[in-house]
Protein backbone atom coordinates (compact mmCIF):
# COMPACT_ATOMS: atom_id res chain seq x y z
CA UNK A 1 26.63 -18.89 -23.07
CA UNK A 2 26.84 -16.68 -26.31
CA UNK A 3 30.03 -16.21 -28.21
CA UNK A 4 30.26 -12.57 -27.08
CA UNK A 5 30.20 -13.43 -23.42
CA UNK A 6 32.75 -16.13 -23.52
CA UNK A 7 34.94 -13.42 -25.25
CA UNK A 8 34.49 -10.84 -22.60
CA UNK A 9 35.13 -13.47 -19.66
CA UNK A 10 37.95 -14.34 -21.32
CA UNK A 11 39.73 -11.08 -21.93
CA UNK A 12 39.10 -10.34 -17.99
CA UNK A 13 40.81 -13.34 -17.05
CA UNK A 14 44.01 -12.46 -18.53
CA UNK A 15 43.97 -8.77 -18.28
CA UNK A 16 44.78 -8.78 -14.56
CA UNK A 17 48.28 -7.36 -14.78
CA UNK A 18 47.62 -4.78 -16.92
CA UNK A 19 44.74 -3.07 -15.20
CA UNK A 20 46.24 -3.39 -11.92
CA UNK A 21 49.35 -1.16 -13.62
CA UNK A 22 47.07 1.25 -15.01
CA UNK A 23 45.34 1.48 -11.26
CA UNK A 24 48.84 1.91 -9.78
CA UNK A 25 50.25 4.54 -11.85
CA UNK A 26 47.56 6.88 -13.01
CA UNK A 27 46.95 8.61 -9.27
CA UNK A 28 43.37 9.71 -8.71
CA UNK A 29 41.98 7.12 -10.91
CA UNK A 30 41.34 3.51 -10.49
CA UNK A 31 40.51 0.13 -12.50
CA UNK A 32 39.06 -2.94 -11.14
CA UNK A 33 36.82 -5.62 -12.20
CA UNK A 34 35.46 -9.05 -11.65
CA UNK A 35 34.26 -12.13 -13.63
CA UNK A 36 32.97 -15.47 -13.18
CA UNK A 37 32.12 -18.16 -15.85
CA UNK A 38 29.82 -20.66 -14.71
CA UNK A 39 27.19 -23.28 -15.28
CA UNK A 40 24.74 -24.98 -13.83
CA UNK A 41 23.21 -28.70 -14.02
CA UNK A 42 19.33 -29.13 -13.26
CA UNK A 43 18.40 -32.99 -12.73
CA UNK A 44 15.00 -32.23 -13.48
CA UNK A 45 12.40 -33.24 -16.26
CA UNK A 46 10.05 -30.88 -15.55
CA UNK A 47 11.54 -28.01 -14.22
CA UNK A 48 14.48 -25.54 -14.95
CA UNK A 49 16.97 -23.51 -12.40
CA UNK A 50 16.07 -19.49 -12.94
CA UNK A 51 17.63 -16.98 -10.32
CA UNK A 52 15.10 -14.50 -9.53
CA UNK A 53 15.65 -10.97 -10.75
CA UNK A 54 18.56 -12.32 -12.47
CA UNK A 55 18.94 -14.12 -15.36
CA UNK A 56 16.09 -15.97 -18.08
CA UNK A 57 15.22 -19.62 -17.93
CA UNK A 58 17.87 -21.28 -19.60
CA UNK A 59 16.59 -23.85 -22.68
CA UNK A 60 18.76 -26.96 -21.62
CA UNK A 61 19.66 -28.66 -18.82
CA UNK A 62 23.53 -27.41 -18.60
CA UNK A 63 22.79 -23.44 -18.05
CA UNK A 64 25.27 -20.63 -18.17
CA UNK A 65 22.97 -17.62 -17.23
CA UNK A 66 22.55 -18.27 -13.55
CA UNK A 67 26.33 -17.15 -12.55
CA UNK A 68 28.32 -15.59 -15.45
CA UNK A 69 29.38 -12.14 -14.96
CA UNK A 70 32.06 -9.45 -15.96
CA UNK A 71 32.04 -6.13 -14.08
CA UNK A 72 34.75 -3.48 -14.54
CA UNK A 73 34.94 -0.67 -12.51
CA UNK A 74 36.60 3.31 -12.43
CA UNK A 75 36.71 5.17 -9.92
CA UNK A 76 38.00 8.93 -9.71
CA UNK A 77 38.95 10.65 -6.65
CA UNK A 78 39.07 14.84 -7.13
CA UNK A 79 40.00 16.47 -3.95
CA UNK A 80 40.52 15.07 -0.41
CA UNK A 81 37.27 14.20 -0.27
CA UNK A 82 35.36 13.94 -3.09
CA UNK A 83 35.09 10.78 -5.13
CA UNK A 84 33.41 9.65 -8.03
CA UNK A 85 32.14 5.44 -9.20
CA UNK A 86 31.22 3.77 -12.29
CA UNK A 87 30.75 -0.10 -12.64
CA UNK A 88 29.12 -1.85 -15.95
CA UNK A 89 28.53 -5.11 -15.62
CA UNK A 90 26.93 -7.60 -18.39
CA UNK A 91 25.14 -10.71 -17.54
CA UNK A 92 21.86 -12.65 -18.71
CA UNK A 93 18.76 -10.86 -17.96
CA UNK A 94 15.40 -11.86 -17.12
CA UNK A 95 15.04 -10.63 -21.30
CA UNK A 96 17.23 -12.84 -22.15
CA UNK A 97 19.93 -10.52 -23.28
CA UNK A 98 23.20 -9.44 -22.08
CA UNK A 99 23.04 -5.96 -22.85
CA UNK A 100 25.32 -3.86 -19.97
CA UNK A 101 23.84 -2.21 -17.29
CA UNK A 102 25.32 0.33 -15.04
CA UNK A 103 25.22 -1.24 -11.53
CA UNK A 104 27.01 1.40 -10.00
CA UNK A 105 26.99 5.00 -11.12
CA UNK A 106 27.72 7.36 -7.80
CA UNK A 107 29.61 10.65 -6.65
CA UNK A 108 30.59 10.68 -3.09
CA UNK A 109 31.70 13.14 -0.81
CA UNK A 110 33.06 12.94 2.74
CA UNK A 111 31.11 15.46 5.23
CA UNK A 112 33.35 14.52 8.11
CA UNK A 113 35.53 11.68 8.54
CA UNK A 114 33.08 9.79 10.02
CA UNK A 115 30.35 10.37 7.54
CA UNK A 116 29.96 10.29 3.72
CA UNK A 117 27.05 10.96 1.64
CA UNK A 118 26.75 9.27 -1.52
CA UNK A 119 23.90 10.64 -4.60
CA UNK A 120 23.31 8.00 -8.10
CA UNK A 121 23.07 4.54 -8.50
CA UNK A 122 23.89 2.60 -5.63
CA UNK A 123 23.51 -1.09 -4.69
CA UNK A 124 20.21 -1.66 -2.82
CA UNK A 125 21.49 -2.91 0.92
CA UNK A 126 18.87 -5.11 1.23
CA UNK A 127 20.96 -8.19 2.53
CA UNK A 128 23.99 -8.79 4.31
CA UNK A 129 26.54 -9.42 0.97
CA UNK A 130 24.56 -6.98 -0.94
CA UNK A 131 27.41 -4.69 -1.36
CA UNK A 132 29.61 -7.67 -3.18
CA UNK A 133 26.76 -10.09 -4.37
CA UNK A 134 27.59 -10.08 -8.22
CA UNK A 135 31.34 -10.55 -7.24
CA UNK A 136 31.22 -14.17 -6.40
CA UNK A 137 34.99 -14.54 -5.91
CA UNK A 138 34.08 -12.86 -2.51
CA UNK A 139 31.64 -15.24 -1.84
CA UNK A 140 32.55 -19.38 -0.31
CA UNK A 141 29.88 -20.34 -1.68
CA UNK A 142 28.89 -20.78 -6.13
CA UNK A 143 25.97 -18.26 -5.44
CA UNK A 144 24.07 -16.50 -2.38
CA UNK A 145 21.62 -18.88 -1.35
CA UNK A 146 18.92 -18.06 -3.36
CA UNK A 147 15.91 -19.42 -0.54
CA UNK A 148 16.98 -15.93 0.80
CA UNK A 149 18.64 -13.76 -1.93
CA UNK A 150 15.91 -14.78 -4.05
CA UNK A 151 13.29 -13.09 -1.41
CA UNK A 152 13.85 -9.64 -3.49
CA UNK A 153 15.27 -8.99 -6.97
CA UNK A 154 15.87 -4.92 -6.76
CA UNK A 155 20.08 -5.40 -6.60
CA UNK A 156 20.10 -1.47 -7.09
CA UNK A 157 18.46 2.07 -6.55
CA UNK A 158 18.64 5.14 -7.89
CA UNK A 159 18.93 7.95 -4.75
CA UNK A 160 20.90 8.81 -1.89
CA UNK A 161 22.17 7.26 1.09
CA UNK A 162 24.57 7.95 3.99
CA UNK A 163 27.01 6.27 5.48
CA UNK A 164 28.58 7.09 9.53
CA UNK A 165 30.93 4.99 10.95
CA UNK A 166 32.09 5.42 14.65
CA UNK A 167 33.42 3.33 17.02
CA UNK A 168 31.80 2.28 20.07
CA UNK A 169 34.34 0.31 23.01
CA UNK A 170 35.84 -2.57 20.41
CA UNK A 171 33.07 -2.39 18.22
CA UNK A 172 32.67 -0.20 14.84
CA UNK A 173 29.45 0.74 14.20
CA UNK A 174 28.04 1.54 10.76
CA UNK A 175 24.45 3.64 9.82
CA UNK A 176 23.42 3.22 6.62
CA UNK A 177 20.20 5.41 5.79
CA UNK A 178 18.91 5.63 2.24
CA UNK A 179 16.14 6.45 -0.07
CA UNK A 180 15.71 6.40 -3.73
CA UNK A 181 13.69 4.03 -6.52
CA UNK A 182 14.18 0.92 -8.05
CA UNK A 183 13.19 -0.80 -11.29
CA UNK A 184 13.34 -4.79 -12.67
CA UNK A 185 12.30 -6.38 -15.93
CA UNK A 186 9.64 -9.51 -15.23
CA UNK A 187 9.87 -12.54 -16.77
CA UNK A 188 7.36 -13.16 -19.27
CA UNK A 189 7.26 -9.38 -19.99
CA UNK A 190 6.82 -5.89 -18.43
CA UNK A 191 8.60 -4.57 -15.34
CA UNK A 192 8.66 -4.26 -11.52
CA UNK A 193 8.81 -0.77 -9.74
CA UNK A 194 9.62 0.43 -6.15
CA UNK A 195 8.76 4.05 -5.74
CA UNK A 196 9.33 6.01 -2.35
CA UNK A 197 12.09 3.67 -1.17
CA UNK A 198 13.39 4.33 2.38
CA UNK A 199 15.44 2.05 4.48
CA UNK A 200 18.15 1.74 7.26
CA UNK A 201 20.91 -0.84 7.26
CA UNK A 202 22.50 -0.84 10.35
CA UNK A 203 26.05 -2.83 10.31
CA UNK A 204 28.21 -3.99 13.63
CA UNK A 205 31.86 -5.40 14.04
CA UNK A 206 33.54 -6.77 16.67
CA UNK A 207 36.45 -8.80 16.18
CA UNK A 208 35.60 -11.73 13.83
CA UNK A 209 32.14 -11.12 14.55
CA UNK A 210 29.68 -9.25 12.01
CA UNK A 211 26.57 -8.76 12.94
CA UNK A 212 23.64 -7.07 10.08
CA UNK A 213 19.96 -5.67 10.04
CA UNK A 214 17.76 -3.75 7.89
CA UNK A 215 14.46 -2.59 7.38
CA UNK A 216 13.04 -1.21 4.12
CA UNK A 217 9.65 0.08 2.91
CA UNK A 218 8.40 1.59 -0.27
CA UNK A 219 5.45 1.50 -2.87
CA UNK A 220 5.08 -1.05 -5.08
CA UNK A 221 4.09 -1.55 -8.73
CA UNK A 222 4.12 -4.52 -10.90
CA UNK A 223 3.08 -4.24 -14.78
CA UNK A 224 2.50 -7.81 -16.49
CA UNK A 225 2.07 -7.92 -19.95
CA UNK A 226 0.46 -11.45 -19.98
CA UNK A 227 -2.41 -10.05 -17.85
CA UNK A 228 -3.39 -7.97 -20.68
CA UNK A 229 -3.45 -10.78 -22.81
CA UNK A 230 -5.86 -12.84 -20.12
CA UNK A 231 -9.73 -13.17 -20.05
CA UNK A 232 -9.79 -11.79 -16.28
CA UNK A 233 -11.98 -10.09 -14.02
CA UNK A 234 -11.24 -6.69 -13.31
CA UNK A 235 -11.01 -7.75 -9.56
CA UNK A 236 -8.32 -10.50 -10.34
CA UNK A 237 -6.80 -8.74 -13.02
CA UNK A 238 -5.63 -5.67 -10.66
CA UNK A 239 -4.48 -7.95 -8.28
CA UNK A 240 -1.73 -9.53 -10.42
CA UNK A 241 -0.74 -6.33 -12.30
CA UNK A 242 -1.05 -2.53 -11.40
CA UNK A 243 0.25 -0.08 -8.83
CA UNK A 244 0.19 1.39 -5.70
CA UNK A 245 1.01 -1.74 -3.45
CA UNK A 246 2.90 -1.77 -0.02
CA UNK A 247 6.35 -3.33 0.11
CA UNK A 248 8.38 -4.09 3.34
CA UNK A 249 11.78 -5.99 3.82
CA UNK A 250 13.68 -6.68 6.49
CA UNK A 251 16.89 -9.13 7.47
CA UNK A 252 18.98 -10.17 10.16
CA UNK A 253 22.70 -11.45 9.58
CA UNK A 254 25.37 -12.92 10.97
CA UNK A 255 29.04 -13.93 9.73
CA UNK A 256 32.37 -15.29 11.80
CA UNK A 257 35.42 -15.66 10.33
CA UNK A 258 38.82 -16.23 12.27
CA UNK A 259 40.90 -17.24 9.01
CA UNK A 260 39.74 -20.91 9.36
CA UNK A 261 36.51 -21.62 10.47
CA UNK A 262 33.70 -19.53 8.64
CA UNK A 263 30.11 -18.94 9.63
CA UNK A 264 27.00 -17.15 8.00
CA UNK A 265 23.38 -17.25 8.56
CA UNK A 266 20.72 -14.93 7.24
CA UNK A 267 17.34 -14.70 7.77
CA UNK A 268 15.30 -12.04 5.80
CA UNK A 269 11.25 -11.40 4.99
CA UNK A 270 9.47 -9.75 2.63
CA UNK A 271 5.95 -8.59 2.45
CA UNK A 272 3.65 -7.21 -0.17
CA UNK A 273 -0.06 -6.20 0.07
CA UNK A 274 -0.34 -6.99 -4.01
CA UNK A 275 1.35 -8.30 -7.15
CA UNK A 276 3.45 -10.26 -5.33
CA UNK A 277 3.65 -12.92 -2.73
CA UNK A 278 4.83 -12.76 0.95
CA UNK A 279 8.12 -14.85 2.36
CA UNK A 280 10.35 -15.54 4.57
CA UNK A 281 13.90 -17.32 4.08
CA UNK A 282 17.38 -18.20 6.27
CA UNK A 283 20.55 -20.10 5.76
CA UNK A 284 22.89 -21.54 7.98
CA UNK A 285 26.66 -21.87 6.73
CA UNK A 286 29.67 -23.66 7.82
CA UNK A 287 33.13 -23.60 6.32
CA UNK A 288 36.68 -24.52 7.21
CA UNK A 289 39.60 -23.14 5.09
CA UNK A 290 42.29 -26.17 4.68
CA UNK A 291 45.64 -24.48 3.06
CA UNK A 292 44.07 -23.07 -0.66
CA UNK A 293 40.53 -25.30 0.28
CA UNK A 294 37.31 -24.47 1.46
CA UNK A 295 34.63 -27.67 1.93
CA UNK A 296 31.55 -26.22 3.30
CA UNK A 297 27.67 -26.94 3.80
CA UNK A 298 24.36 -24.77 3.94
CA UNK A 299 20.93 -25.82 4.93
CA UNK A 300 18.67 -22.68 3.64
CA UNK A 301 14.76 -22.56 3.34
CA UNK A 302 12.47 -20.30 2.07
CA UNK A 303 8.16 -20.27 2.96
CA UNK A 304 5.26 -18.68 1.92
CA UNK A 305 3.52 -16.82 4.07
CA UNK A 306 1.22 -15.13 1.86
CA UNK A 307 0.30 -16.05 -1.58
CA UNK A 308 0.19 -14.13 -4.54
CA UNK A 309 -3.40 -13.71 -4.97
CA UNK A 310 -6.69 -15.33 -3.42
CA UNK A 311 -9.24 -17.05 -5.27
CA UNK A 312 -12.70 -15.07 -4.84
CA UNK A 313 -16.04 -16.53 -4.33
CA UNK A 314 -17.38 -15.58 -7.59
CA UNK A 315 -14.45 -16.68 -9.31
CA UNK A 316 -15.25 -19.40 -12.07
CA UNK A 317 -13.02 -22.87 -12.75
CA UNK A 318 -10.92 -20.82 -15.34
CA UNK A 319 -9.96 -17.96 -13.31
CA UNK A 320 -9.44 -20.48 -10.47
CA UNK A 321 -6.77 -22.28 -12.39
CA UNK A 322 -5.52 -19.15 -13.78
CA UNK A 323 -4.94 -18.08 -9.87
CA UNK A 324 -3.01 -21.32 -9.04
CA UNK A 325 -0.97 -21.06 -11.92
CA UNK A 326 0.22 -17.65 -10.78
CA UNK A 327 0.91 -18.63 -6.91
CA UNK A 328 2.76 -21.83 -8.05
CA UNK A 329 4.91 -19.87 -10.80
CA UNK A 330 5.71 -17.21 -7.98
CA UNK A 331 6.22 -19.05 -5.21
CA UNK A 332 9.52 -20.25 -4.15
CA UNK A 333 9.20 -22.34 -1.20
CA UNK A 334 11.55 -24.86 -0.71
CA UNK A 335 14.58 -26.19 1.48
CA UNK A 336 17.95 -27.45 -0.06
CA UNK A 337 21.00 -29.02 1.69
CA UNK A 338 24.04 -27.92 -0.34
CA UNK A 339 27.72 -29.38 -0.06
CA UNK A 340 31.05 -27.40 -2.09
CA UNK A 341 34.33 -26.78 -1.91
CA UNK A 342 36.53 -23.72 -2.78
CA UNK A 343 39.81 -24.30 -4.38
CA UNK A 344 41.68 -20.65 -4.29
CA UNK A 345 44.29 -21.68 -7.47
CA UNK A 346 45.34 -18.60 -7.69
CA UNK A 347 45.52 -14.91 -5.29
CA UNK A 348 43.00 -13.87 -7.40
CA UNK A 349 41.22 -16.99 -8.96
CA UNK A 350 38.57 -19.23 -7.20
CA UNK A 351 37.17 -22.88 -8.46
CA UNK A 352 34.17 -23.40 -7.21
CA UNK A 353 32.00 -26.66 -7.13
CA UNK A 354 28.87 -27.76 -5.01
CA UNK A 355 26.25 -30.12 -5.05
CA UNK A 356 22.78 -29.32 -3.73
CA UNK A 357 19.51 -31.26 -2.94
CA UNK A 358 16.65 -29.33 -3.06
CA UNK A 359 12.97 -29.96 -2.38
CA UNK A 360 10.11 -27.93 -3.36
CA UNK A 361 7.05 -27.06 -1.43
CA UNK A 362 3.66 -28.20 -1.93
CA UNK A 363 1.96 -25.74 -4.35
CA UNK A 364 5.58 -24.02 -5.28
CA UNK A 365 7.63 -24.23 -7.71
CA UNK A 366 10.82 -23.01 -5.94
CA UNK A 367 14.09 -21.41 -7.82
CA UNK A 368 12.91 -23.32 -10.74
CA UNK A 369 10.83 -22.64 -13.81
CA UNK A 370 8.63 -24.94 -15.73
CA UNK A 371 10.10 -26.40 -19.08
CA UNK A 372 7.24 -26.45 -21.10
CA UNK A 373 3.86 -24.46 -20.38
CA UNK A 374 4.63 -21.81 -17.56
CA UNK A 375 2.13 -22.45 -15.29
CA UNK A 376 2.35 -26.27 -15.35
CA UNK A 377 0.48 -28.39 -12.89
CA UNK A 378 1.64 -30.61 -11.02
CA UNK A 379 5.40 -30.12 -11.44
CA UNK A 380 5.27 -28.68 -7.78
CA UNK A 381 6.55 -30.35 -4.57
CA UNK A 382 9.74 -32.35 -6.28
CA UNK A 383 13.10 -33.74 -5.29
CA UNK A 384 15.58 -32.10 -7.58
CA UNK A 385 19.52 -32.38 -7.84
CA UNK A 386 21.64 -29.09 -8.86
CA UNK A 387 24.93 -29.48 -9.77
CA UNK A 388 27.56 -26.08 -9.85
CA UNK A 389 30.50 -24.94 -10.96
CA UNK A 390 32.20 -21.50 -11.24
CA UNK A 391 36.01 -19.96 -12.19
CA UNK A 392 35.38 -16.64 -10.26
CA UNK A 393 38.24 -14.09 -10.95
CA UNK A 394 39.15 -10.32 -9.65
CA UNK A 395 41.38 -8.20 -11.19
């Protein structure tokens, strides 16, 4: 982790008090924020742990990148019903830099009590824990698992949504339209674009009982500046980099939680006609909260369904190889069974630390990224030991 980082986590971990004061006592306006220091350990010879859409390969075995994070947050409130959001948040990119980024950036405004409208940069509500997935201090586990959080990398949009609430019986009931755009850096250079972005989340809750689904759908475009750089057929070429692809996504979700036993699964999907590969992932979670401790254990796997590109009949041995290269690099298939406990130290302050066995598929090289050349052969299909710890704070 660079100097700078370390600095910033640092300062947020002891500048709780404070900027809960400030929050209290300055009336329409309020503070908040969130950190986590972590690392990660990659058993591996081959092969590095990379969060997609997230952070850059890291050059060592012991990498920061995956999990570190600071957020703060203001929020201003002008009238009864009017509100307005900013959160910055720094963390490795898939650039390699931690320059901040404005994950949040929203005014709001209540239409009735039951429904608000919201215009800027919101989170994308692609998953279930979308709405809190860079604050891992709300999460049991180190990270999301990534067989299905990995599925899509857009964690934000630039648009409109709405959001109605009503209650139904003993159940509240919440629709969450949107539509807006959405843009990622790639690794390796150049960006990924969704254009035309509409979706519906559509959240229920009864009891301990939360139950989640969506469905998205936009255009997408995927610029790669190593495709420029490749002796390619126009045919093969447009298939890896360009614009004008369909994108779908859609996910089902689950969660229990009676104050000791806690349950999750997810199971999600996401479809492309180009520039990117087609998968589906779930997860299965079980905790059990034991005074200030949390053990708990996921299974989660992710498949391909389609791959990233096809090899054509006129294609010759180099553009063949070139093709596999791709589909391994960009396929994530794998399963992992993961183990952890959560030690809440303090009311605000989680330790975090989980072990997790994963196996990659055959042709895939999973949430992992080759050491040496990028689109290694034969690093695919391995048995690989992760290691994870994390101080997540909120303030």
């Amino acid at each position: 982790m660079k100097l700078p980082q370390v600095a910033l986590l640092t300062l947020a971990a002891f500048s709780t008090l404070p900027l809960q004061a400030v929050a209290a006592a300055s009336g329409p306006w309020q503070f908040s924020g969130f950190a986590t220091a972590g690392a990660v350990f990659t058993k591996a010879d081959e092969l590095q742990f990379a969060r997609v859409g997230i952070d850059a390969p890291g050059g060592s075995r012991v990498d920061t990148g995956p999990d570190s994070v600071l957020g703060l947050q203001a929020g201003l409130k002008f009238g009864e019903r009017s509100a307005a959001v900013v959160q910055l948040v720094t963390r490795e990119t898939q650039r390699g830099d931690y320059d901040p980024r404005a994950a949040l950036a929203f005014v709001s405004h209540a239409l009735t009590p039951e429904l608000t409208v919201r215009a800027g940069r919101l989170r994308s509500p692609f998953f279930m824990l979308s709405d809190t997935a860079d604050i891992n201090y709300n999460q049991t586990w180190v990270r999301p698992p990534v067989e299905v959080y990995g599925l899509n990398p857009f964690s934000d949009l630039d648009g409109i949504d709405l959001l109605h609430r009503s209650r139904i019986g003993e159940a509240f009931v919440e629709l969450h339209p949107y539509a807006g755009r959405s843009r990622v850096p790639v690794i390796g250079g150049g960006s990924a674009r969704l254009s035309n972005l509409v979706g519906m989340r559509v959240t229920v809750e009864v009891g301990h009982l939360n139950l989640s689904a969506g469905y998205a759908k936009a255009d997408l475009a995927v610029r790669r500046t190593t495709v420029a750089s490749l002796d390619l057929s126009p045919a093969l070429a447009s298939r890896l980099s360009g614009s004008g692809a369909d994108a779908s996504f859609s996910s089902l979700g689950l969660q229990w939680d009676d104050g000791r036993w806690l349950f999750s699964t997810e199971l999600a999907r996401t479809t492309t006609s180009a520039f990117s590969n087609s998968s589906t992932g779930a997860y299965l979670s079980v905790g059990r909260r034991v005074g200030k401790l949390t053990p708990y254990v996921s299974l989660a796997r992710q498949r391909e369904d389609d791959p990233l590109a096809h090899v054509g009949v006129g294609s010759n041995e180099t553009e063949r190889q070139l093709i596999a290269g791709f589909n391994r690099t960009r396929n994530q298939a794998q399963r992992s069974l993961t183990a952890g406990l959560r030690w809440d130290v303090l009311h605000n302050t989680a330790l975090k630390a989980e072990f997790a066995h994963v196996r990659t598929g055959t042709g895939a090289h999973g949430s992992f990224i080759a050491r040496e050349a990028p689109f290694a052969s034969k690093v695919d299909h391995q048995s690989i030991n992760l290691m994870s710890i994390s101080v997540d704070v909120v303030f």
